[in-house]
C-alpha atoms as a PDB file:
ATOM      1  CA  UNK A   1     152.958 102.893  96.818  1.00  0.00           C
ATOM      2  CA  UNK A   2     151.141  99.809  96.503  1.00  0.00           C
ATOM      3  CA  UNK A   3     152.292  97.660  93.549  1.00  0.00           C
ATOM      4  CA  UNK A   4     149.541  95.642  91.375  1.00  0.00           C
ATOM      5  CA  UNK A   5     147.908  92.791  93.288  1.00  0.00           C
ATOM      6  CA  UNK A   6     146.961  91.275  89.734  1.00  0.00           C
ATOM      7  CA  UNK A   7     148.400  90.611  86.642  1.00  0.00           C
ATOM      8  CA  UNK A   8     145.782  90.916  84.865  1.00  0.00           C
ATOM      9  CA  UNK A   9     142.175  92.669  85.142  1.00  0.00           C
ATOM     10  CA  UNK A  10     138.583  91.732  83.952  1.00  0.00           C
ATOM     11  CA  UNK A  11     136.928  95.009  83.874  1.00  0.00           C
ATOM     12  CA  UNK A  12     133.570  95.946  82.667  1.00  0.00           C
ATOM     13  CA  UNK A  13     131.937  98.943  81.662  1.00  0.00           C
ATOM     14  CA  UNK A  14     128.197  99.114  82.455  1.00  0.00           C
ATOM     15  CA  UNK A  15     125.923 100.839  79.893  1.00  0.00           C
ATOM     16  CA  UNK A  16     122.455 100.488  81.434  1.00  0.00           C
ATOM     17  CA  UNK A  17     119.108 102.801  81.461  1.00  0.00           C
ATOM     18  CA  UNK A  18     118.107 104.331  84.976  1.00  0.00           C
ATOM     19  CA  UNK A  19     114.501 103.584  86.561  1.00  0.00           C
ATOM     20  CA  UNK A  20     113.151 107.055  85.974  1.00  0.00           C
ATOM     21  CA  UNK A  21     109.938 106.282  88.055  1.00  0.00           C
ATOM     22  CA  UNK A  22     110.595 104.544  91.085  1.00  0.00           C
ATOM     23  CA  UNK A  23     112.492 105.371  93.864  1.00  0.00           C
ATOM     24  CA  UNK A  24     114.925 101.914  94.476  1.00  0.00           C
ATOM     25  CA  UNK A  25     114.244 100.591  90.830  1.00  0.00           C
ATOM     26  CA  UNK A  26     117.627 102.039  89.447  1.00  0.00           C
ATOM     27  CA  UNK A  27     119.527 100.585  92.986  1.00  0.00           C
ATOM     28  CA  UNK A  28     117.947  97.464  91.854  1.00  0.00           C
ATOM     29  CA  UNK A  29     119.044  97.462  88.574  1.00  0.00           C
ATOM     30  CA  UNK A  30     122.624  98.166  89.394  1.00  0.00           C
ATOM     31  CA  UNK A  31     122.523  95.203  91.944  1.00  0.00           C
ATOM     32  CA  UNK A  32     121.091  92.671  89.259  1.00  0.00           C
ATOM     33  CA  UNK A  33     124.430  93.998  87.021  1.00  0.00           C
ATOM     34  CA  UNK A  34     126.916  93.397  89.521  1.00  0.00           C
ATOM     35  CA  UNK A  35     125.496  89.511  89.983  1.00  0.00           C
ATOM     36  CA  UNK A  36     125.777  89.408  86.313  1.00  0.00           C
ATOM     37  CA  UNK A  37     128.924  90.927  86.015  1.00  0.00           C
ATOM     38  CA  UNK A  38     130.498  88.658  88.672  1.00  0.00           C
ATOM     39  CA  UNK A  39     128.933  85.139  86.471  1.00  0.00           C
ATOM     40  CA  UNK A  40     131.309  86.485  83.933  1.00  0.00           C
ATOM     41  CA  UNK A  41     134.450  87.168  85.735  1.00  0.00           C
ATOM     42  CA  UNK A  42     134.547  90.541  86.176  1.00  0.00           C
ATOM     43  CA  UNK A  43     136.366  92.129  88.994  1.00  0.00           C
ATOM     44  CA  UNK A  44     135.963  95.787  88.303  1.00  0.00           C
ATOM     45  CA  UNK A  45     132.866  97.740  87.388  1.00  0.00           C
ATOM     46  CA  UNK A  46     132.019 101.263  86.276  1.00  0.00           C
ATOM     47  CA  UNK A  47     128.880 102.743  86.054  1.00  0.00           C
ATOM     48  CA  UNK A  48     127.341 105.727  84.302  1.00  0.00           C
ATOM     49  CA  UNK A  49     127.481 109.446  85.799  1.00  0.00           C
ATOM     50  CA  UNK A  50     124.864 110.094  88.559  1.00  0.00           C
ATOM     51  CA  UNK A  51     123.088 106.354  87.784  1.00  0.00           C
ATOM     52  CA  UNK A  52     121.329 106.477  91.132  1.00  0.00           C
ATOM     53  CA  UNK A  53     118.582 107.867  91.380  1.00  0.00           C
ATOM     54  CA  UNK A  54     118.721 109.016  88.022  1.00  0.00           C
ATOM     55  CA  UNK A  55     120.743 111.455  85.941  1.00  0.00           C
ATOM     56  CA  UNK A  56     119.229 115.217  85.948  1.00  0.00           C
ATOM     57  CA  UNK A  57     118.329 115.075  82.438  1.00  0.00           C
ATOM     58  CA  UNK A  58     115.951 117.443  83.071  1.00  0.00           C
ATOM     59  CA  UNK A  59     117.838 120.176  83.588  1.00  0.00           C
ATOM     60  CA  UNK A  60     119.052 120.134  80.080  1.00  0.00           C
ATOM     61  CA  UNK A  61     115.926 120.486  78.500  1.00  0.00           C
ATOM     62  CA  UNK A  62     113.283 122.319  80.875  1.00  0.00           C
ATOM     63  CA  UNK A  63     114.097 126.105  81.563  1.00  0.00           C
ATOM     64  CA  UNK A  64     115.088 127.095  84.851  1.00  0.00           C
ATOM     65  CA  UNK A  65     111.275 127.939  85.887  1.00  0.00           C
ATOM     66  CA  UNK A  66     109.599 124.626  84.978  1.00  0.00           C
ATOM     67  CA  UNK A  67     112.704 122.413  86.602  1.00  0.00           C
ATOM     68  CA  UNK A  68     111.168 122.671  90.629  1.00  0.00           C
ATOM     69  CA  UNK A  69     109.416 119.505  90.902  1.00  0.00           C
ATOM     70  CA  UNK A  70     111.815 117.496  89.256  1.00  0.00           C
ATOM     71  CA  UNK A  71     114.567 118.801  91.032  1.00  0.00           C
ATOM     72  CA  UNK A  72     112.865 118.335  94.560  1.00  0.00           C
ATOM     73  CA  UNK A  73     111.882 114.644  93.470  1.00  0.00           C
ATOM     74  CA  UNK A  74     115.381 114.413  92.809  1.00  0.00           C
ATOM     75  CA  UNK A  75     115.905 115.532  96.052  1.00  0.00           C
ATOM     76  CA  UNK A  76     114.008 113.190  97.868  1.00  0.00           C
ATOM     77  CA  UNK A  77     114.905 110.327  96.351  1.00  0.00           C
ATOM     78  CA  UNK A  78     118.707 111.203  96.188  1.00  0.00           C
ATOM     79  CA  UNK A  79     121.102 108.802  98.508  1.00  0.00           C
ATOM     80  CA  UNK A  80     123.121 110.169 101.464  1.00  0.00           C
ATOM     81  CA  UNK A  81     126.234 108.695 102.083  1.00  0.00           C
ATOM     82  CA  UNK A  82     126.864 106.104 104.107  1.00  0.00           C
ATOM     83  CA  UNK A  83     123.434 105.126 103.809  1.00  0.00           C
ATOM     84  CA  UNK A  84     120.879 102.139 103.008  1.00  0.00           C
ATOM     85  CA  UNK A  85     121.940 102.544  99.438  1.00  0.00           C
ATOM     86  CA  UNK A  86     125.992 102.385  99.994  1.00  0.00           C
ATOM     87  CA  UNK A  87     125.122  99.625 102.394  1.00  0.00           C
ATOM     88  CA  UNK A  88     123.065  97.605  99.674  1.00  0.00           C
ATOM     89  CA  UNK A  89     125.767  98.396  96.914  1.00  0.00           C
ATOM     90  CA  UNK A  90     128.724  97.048  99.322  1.00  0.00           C
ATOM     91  CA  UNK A  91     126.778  93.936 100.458  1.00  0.00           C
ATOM     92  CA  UNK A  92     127.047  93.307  96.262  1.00  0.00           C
ATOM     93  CA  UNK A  93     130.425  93.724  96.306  1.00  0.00           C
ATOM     94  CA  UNK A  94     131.705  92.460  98.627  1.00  0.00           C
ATOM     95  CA  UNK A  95     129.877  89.163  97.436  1.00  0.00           C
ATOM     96  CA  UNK A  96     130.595  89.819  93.994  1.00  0.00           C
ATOM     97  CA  UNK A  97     134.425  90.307  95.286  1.00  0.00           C
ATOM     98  CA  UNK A  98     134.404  92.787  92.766  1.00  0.00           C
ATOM     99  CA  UNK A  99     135.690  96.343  92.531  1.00  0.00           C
ATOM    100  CA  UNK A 100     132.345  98.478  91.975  1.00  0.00           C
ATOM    101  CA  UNK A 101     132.481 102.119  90.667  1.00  0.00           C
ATOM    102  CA  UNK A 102     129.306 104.105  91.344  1.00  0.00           C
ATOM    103  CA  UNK A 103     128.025 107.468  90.487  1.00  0.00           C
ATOM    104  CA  UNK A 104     124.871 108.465  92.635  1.00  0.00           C
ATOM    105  CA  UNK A 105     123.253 112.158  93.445  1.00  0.00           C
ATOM    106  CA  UNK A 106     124.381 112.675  96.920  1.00  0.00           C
ATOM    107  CA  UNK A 107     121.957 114.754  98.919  1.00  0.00           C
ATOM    108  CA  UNK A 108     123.924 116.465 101.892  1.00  0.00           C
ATOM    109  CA  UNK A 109     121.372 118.112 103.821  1.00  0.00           C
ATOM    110  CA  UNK A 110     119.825 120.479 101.394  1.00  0.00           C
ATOM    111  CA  UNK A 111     122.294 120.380  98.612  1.00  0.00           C
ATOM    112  CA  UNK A 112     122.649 117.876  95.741  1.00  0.00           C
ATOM    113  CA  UNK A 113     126.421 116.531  94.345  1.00  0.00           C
ATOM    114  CA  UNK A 114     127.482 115.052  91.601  1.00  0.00           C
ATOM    115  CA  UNK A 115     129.121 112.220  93.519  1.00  0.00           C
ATOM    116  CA  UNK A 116     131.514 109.067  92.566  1.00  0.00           C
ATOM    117  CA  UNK A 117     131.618 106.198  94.746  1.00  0.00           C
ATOM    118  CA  UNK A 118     134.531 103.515  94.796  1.00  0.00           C
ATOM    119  CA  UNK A 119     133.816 100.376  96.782  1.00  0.00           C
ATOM    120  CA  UNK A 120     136.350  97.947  97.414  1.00  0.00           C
ATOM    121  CA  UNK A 121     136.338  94.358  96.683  1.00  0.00           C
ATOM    122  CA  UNK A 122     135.982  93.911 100.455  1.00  0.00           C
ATOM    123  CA  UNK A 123     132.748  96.059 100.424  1.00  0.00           C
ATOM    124  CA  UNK A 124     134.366  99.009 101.850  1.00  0.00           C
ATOM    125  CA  UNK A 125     134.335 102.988 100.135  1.00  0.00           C
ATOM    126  CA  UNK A 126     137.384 103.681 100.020  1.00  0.00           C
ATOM    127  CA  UNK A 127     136.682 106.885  97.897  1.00  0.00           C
ATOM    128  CA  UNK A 128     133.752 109.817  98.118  1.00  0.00           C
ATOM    129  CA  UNK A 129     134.696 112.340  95.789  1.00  0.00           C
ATOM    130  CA  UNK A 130     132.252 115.248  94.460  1.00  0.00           C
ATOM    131  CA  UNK A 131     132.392 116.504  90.855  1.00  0.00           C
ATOM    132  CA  UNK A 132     134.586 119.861  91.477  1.00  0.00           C
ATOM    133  CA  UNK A 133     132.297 122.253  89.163  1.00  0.00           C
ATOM    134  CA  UNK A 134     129.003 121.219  87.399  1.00  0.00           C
ATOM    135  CA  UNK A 135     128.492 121.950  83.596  1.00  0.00           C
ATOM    136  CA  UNK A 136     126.697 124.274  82.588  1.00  0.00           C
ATOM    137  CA  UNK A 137     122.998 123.154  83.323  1.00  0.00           C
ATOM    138  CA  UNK A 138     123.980 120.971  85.780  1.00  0.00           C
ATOM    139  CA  UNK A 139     124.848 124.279  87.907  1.00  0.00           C
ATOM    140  CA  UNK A 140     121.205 124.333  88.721  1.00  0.00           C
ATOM    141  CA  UNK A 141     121.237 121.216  90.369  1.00  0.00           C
ATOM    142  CA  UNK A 142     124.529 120.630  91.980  1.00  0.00           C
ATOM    143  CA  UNK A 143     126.993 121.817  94.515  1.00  0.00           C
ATOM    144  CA  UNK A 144     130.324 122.251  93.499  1.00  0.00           C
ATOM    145  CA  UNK A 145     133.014 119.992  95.095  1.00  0.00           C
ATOM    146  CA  UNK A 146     136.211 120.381  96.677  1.00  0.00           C
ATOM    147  CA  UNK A 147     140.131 118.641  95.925  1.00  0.00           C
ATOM    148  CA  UNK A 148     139.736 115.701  99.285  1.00  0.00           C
ATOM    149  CA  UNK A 149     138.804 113.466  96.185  1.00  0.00           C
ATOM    150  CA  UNK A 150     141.192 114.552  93.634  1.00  0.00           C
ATOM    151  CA  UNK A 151     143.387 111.219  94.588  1.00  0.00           C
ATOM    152  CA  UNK A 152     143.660 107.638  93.316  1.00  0.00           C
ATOM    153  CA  UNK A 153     142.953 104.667  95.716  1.00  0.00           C
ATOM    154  CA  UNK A 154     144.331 101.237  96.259  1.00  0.00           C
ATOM    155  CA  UNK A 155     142.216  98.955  95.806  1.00  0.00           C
ATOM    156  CA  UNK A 156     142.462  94.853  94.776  1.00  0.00           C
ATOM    157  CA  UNK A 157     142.635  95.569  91.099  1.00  0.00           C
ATOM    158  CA  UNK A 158     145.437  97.940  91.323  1.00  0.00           C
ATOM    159  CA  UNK A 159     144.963 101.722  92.165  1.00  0.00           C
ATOM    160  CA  UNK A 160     141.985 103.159  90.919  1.00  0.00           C
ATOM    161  CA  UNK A 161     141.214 107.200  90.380  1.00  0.00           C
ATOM    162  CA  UNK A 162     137.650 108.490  88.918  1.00  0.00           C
ATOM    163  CA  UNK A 163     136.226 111.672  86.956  1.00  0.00           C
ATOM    164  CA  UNK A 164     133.120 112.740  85.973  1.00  0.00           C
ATOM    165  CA  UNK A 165     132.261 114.133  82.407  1.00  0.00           C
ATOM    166  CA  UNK A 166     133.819 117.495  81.493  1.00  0.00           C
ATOM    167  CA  UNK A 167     136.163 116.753  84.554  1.00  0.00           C
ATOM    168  CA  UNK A 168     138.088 115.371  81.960  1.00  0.00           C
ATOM    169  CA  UNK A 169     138.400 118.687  80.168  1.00  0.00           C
ATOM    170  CA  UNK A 170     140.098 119.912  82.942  1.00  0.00           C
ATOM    171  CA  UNK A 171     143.712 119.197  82.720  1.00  0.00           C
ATOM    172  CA  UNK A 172     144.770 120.026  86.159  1.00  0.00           C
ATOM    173  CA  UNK A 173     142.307 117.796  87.236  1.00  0.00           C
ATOM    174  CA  UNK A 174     143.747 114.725  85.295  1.00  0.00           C
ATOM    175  CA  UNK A 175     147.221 115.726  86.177  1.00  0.00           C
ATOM    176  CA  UNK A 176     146.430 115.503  90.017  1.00  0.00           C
ATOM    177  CA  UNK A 177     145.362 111.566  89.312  1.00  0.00           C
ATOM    178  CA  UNK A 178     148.139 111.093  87.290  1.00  0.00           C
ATOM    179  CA  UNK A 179     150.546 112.457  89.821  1.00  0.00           C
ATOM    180  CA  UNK A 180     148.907 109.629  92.346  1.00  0.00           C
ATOM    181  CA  UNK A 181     149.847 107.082  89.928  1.00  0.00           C
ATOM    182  CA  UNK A 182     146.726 105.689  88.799  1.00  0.00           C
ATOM    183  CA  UNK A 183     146.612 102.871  87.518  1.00  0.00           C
ATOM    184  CA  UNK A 184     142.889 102.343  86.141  1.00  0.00           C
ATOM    185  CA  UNK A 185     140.932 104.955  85.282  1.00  0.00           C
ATOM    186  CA  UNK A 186     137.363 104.847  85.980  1.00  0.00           C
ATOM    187  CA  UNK A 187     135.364 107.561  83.438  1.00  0.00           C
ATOM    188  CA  UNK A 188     131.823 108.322  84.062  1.00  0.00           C
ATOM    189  CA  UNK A 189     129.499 110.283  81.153  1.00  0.00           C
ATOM    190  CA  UNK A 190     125.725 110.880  81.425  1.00  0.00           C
ATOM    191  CA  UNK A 191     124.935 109.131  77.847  1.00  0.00           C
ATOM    192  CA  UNK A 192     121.808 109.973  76.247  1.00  0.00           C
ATOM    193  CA  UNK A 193     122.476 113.414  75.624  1.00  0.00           C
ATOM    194  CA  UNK A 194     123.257 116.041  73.083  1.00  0.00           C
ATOM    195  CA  UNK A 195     123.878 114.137  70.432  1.00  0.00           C
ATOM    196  CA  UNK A 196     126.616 112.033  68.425  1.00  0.00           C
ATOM    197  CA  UNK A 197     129.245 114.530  68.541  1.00  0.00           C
ATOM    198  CA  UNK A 198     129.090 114.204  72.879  1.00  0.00           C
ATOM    199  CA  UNK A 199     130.212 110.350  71.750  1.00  0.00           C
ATOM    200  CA  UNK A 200     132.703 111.627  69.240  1.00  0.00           C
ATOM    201  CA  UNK A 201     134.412 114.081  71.747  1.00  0.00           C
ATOM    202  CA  UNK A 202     134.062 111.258  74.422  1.00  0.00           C
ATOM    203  CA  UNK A 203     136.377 108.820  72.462  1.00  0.00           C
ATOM    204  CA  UNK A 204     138.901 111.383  71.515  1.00  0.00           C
ATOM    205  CA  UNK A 205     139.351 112.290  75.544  1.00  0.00           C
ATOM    206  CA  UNK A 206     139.180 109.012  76.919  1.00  0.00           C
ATOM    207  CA  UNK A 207     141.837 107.909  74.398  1.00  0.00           C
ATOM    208  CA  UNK A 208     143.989 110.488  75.257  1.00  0.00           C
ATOM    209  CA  UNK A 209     144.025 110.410  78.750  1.00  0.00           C
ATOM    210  CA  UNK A 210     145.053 106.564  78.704  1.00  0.00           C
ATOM    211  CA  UNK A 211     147.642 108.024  76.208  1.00  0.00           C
ATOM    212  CA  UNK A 212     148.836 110.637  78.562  1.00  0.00           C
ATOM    213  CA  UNK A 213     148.506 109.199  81.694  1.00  0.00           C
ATOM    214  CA  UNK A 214     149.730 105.635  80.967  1.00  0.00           C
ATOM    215  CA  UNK A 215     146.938 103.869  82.404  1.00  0.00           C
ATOM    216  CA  UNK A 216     143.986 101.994  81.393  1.00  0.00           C
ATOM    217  CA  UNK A 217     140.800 103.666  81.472  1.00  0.00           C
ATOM    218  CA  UNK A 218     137.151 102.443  81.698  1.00  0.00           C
ATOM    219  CA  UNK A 219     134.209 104.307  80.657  1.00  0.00           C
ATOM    220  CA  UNK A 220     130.451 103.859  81.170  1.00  0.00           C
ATOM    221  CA  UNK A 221     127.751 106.110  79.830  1.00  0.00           C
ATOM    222  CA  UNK A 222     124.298 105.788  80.993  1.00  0.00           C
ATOM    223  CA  UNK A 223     121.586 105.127  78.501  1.00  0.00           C
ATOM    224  CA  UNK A 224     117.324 106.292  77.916  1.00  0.00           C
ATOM    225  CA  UNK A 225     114.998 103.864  75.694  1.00  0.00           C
ATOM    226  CA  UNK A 226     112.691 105.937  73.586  1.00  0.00           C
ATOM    227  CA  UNK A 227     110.008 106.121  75.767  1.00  0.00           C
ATOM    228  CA  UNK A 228     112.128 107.519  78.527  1.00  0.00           C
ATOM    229  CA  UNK A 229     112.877 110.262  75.876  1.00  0.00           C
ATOM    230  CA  UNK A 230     109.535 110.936  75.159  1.00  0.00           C
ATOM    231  CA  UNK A 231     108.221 110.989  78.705  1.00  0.00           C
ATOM    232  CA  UNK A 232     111.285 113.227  79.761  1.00  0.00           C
ATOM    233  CA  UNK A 233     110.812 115.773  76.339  1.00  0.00           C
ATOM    234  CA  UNK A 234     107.168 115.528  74.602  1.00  0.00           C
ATOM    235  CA  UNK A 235     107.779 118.010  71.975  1.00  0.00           C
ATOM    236  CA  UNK A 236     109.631 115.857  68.967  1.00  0.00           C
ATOM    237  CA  UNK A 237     111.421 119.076  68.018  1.00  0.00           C
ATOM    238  CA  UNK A 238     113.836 118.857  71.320  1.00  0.00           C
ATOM    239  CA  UNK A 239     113.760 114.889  71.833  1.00  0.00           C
ATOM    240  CA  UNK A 240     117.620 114.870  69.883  1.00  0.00           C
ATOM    241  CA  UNK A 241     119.312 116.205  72.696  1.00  0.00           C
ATOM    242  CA  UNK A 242     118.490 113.229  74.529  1.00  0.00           C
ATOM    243  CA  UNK A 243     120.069 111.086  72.229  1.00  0.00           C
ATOM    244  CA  UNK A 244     123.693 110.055  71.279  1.00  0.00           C
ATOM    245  CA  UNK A 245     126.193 111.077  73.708  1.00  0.00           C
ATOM    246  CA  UNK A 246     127.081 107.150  74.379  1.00  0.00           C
ATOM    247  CA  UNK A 247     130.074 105.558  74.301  1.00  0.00           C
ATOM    248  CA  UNK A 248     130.752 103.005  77.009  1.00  0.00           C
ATOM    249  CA  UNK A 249     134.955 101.717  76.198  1.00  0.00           C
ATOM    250  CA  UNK A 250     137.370 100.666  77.736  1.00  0.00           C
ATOM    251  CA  UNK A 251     141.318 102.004  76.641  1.00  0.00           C
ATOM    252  CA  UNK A 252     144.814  99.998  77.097  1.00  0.00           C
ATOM    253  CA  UNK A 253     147.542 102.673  78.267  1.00  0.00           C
ATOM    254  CA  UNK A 254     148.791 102.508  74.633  1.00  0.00           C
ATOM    255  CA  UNK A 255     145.234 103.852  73.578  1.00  0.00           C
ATOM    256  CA  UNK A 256     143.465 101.173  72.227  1.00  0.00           C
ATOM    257  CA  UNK A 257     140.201  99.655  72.853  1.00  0.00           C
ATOM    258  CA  UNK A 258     139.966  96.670  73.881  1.00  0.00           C
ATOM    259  CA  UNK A 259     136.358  95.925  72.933  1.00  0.00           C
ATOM    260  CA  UNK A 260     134.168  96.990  70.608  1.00  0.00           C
ATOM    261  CA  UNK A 261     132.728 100.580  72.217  1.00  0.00           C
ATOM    262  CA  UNK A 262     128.843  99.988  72.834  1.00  0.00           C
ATOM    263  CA  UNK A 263     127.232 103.477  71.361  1.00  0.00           C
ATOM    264  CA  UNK A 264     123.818 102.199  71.525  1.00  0.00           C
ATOM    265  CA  UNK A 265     121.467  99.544  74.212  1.00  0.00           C
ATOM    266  CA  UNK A 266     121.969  98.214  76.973  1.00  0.00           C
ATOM    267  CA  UNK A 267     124.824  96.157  77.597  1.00  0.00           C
ATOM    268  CA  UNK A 268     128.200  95.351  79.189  1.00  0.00           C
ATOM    269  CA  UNK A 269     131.702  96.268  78.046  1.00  0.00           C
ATOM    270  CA  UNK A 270     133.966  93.467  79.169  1.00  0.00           C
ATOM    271  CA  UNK A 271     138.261  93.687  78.476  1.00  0.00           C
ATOM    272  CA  UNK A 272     141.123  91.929  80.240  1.00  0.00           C
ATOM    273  CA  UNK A 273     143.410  94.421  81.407  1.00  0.00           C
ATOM    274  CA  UNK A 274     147.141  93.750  81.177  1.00  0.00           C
ATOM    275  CA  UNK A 275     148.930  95.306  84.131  1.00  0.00           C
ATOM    276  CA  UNK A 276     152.361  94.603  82.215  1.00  0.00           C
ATOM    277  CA  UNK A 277     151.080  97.392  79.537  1.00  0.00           C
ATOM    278  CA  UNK A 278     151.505 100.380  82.110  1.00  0.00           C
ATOM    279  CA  UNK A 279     155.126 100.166  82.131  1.00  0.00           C
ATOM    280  CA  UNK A 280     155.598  99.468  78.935  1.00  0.00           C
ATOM    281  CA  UNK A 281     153.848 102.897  78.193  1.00  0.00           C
ATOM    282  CA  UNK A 282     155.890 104.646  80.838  1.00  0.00           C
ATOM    283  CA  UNK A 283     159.116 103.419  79.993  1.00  0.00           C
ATOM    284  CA  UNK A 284     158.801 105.269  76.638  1.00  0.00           C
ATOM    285  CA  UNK A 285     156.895 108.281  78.490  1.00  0.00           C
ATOM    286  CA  UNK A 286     156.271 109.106  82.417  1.00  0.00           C
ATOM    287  CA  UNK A 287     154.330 112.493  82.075  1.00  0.00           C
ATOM    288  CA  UNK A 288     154.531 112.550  86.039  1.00  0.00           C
ATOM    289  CA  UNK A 289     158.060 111.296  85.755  1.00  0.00           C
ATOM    290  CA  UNK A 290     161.197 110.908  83.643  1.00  0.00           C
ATOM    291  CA  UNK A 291     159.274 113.059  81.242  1.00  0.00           C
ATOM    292  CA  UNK A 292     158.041 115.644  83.815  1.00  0.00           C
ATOM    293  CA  UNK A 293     159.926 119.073  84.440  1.00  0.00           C
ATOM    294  CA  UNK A 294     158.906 119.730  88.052  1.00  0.00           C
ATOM    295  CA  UNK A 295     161.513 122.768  88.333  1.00  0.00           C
ATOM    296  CA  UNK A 296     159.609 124.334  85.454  1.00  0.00           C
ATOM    297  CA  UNK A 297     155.890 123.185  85.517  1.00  0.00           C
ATOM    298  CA  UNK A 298     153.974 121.676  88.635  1.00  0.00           C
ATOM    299  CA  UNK A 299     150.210 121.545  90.119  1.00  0.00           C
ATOM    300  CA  UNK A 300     149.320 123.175  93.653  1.00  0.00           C
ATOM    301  CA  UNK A 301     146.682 120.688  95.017  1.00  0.00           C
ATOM    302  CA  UNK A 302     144.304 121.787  98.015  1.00  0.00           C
ATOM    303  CA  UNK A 303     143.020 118.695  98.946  1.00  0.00           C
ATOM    304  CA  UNK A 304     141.596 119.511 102.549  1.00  0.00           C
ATOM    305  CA  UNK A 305     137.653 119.319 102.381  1.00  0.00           C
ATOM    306  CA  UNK A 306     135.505 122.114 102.029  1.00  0.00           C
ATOM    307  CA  UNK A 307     133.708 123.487 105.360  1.00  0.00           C
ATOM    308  CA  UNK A 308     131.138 125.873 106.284  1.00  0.00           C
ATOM    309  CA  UNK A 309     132.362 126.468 109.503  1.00  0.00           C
ATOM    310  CA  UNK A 310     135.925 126.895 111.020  1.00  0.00           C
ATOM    311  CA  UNK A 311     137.231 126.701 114.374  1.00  0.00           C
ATOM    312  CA  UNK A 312     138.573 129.745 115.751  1.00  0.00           C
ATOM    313  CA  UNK A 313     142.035 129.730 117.334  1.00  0.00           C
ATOM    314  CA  UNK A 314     142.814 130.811 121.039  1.00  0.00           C
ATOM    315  CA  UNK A 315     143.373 134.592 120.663  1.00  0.00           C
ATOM    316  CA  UNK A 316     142.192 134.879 117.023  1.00  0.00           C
ATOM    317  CA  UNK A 317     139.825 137.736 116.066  1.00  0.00           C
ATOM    318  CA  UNK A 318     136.645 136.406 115.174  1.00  0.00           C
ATOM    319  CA  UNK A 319     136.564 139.231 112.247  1.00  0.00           C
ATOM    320  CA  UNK A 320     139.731 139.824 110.250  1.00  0.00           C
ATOM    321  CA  UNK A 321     140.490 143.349 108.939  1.00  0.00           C
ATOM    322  CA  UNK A 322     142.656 143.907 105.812  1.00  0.00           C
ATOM    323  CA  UNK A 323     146.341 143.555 107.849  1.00  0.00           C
ATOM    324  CA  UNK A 324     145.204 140.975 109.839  1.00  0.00           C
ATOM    325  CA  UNK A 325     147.103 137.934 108.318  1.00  0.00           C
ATOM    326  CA  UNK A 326     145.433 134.646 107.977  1.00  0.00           C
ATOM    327  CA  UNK A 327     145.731 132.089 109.825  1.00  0.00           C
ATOM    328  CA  UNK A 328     148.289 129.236 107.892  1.00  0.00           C
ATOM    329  CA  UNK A 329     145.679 126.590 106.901  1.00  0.00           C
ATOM    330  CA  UNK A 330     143.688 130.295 105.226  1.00  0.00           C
ATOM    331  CA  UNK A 331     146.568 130.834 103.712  1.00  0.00           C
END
């Protein structure tokens, strides 16, 4: 396990609105934020859930009929990965030298996923992970995901693991970063949506994972000016539940901010991150460690990636009956 390459950390937490009407404006925003980021020393940063193209805000206010066109624009302007996008966003870091946290709609061939990209200082993804399962409206927009991601990364800020939303909600799912001994975690919320009480709840879990886990965490939360509001919901009546829901932070190990938490704008959350703090955290409580109980309680992690297709042994019946055991990587 790598140790940290850094004594200290200047991370940021990016709180910006998407372009909701071109295809590379929201690419080109997140560019011009990495250049600023880097004129103010920052060598990590994290933005929002699903930035690029565009969150599916949509989907949380249109019924299922009236969502087609949006969700095939969506399509088309979604990112595959590698691509010119990933190319364009590790040219910036790698100039930047800066540790760059993305969330982008990946298209795969016909399918959309809630995907988080980690690019390294030196401009290379070192992480592709997919959100495992979409929340409830999101379902009609995204695949679900598999465990290959479910890992923290070393990177030249220290080792680095990512979630998305309600991920966080899912213990398991924490537990598997923790196990990989992560030291900064990088959050990633929509923002913009459903109200104050998304914030609230947002604060509360960020908090405690940095509690739990003994790490720092950094969270971004995306953010929609009025008139983004109005063009994505007309009727007044429903315009609240694309509001609130931000709360861009960033969380010592101990679980403290460390700057003010930006709840409304556009703006940057910027915090030195004291490496020293993770042990002094663990060496009162190691949930993964001295205050673990493996014998008693552990996590079974399939981390192989999902496929539609599988190779068929020498010998092995291309149809198994009920006896027929499975082959071990079935199993």
């Amino acid at each position: 396990m790598a140790l940290p390459k850094k004594k200290t950390v200047r991370a940021a937490a990016a709180q910006i609105a998407p372009d909701l009407d071109s295809e590379g404006g929201t690419l080109a925003r997140v560019l011009e934020t990495v250049h600023e980021a880097a004129r103010r020393g920052v060598e990590l940063i994290v933005f929002p859930e699903t930035f690029v193209p565009y969150y599916p805000y949509f989907s949380f206010v249109q019924p299922p009929a009236r969502q087609g066109a949006d969700h095939l624009l969506l399509m088309q302007r979604a990112p595959t990965v590698p691509g010119p996008v990933t190319e364009a966003v590790a040219a910036a870091a790698r100039q930047a030298g800066m540790v760059v946290v993305l969330g982008v709609n990946e298209r795969d061939h016909g399918s959309l996923y809630n995907t988080q990209l980690v690019f390294d200082a030196d401009g290379r993804l070192v992480l592709k992970r997919r959100k495992i399962t979409p929340t409830y409206h999101e379902r009609m927009v995204w695949g679900q995901g598999d465990g290959s991601g479910l890992k923290a990364v070393d990177t030249a800020v220290g080792r680095v693991g990512a979630l998305a939303c309600w991920e966080h909600y899912n213990p398991l799912a924490r537990y598997a970063l923790m196990a990989d001994h992560e030291q900064i975690h990088c959050a990633q919320f929509p923002g913009s949506l459903v109200g104050p009480i998304f914030a609230e709840q947002m604060g509360v879990t960020i908090r405690h994972h940095a509690l739990e886990s003994g790490c720092f965490v950094v969270n971004a939360t995306g953010w929609l000016h009025d008139e983004q509001v109005r063009c994505l919901m007309p009727d007044e009546a429903l315009q609240g539940a694309l509001r609130g829901g931000c709360h861009s932070a960033i969380v010592s190990p101990e679980g403290k901010y460390l700057a003010e938490p930006l709840t409304e704008g556009e703006g940057l959350v910027v915090a030195d991150l004291d490496l020293a703090l993770i042990d002094k955290r663990k060496r009162m409580m190691d949930s993964v460690g001295h205050y673990a109980r493996p014998e008693l309680l552990s996590l079974a992690i399939r981390r192989d990636a999902a496929a539609t297709t599988r190779p068929l042994a020498a010998g092995e019946p291309a149809l198994l009956s009920d006896d027929t055991p499975l082959p071990p990587e079935a199993a």
